[in-house]
Protein backbone atom coordinates (compact mmCIF):
# COMPACT_ATOMS: atom_id res chain seq x y z
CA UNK A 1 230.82 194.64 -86.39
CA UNK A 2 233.87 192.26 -86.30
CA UNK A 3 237.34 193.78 -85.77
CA UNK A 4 240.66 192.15 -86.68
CA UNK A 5 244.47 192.36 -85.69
CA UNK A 6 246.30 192.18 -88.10
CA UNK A 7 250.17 192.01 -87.77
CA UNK A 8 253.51 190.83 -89.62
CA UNK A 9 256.66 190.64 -88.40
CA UNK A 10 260.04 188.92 -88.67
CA UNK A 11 261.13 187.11 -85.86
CA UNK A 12 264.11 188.41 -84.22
CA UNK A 13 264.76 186.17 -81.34
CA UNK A 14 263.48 183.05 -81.99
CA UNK A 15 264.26 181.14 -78.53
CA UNK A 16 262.61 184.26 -76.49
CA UNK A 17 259.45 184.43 -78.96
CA UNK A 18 258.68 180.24 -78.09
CA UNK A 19 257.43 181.65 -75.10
CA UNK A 20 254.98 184.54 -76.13
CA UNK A 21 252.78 181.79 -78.25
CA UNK A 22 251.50 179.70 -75.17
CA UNK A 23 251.00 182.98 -73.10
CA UNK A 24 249.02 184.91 -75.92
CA UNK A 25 246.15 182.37 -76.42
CA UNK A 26 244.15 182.30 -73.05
CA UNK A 27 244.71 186.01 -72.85
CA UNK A 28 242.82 185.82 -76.44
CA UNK A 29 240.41 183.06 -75.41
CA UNK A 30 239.62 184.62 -72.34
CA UNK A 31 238.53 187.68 -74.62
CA UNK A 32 236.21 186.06 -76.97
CA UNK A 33 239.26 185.96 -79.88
CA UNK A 34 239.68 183.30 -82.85
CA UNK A 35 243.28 183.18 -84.55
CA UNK A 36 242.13 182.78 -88.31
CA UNK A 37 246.03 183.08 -89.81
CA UNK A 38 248.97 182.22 -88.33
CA UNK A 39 251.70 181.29 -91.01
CA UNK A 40 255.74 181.45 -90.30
CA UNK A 41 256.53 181.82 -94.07
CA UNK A 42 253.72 184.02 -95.14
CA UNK A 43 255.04 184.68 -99.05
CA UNK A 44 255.29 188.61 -100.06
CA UNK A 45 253.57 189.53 -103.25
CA UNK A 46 254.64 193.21 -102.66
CA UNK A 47 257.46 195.13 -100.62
CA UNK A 48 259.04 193.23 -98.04
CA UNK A 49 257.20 191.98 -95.32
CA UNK A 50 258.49 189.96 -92.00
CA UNK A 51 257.64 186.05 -92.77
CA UNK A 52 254.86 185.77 -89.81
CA UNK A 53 251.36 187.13 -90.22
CA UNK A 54 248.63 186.71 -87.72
CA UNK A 55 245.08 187.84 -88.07
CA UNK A 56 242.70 187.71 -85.56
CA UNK A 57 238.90 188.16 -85.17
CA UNK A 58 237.27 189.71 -82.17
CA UNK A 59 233.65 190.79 -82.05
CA UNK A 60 234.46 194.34 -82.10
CA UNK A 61 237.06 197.03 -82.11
CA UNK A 62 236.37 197.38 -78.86
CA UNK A 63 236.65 194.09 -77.51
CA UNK A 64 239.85 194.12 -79.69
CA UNK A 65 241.69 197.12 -77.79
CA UNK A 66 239.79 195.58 -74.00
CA UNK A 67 242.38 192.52 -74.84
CA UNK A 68 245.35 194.74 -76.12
CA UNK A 69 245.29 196.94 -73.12
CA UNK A 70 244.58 194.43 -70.79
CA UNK A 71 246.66 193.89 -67.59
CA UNK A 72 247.02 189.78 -68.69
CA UNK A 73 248.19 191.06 -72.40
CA UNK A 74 250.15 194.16 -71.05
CA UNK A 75 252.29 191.60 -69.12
CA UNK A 76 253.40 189.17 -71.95
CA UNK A 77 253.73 191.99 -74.85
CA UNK A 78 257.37 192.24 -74.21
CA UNK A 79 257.48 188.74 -75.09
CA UNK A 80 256.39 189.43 -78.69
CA UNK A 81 257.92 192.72 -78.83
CA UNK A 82 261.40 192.07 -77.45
CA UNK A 83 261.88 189.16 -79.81
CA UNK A 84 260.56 190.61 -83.02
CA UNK A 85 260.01 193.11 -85.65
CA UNK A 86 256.97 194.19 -87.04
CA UNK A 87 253.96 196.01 -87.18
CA UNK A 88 250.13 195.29 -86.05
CA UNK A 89 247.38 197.25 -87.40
CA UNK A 90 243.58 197.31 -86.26
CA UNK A 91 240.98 196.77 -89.25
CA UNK A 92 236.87 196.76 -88.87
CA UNK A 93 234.99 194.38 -91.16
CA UNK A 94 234.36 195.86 -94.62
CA UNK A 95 231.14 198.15 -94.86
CA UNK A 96 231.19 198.97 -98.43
CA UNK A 97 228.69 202.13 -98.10
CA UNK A 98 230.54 203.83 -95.11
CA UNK A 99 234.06 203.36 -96.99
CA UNK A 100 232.27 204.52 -99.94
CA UNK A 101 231.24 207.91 -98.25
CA UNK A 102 234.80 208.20 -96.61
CA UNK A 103 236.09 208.10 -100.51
CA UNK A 104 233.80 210.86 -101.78
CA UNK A 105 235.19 212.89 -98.94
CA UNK A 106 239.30 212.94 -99.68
């Protein structure tokens, strides 16, 4: 089942963050990931969210945490995190009946 990153943040340090883009991709590519959104001036509908979101698809949750916790990703990180503010959250494609039985349980 797929797996997705999905993060938004507001760039803090725009002339450190031009660097994390090039680095991040073959770390990605070299993990089997495909970038579906990446918009600078994502629009807020509710509360007040950082103007970049990114989500991106990897064939599993755990090939999703294999590239987080890489060594390659581990080493450019601080390029993302040093120059913005945000947050990044894991998500698992959408299977209605298991979210369905998770409901009758709360």
């Amino acid at each position: 089942m797929s797996a997705y990153l999905v993060a938004n943040f507001e760039l803090t340090k725009p002339e450190g963050f031009k660097f994390y883009v090039p680095a991040v991709f073959p770390t990605l590519e070299a993990h089997g990931a495909e970038v579906l959104v990446a918009d600078y001036e994502s629009e807020p509908l509710e509360g007040e969210p950082g103007s970049m979101t990114v989500v991106i698809r990897f064939k599993s949750k755990e090939a999703l945490n294999s590239w987080y916790h890489s060594p390659e990703y581990q080493k450019i990180i601080h390029l993302r995190t040093d120059n913005s503010k945000g947050i990044a959250v894991t998500v698992e494609e959408l299977d209605l009946e298991k979210n369905l039985r998770l409901l009758e349980t709360m």
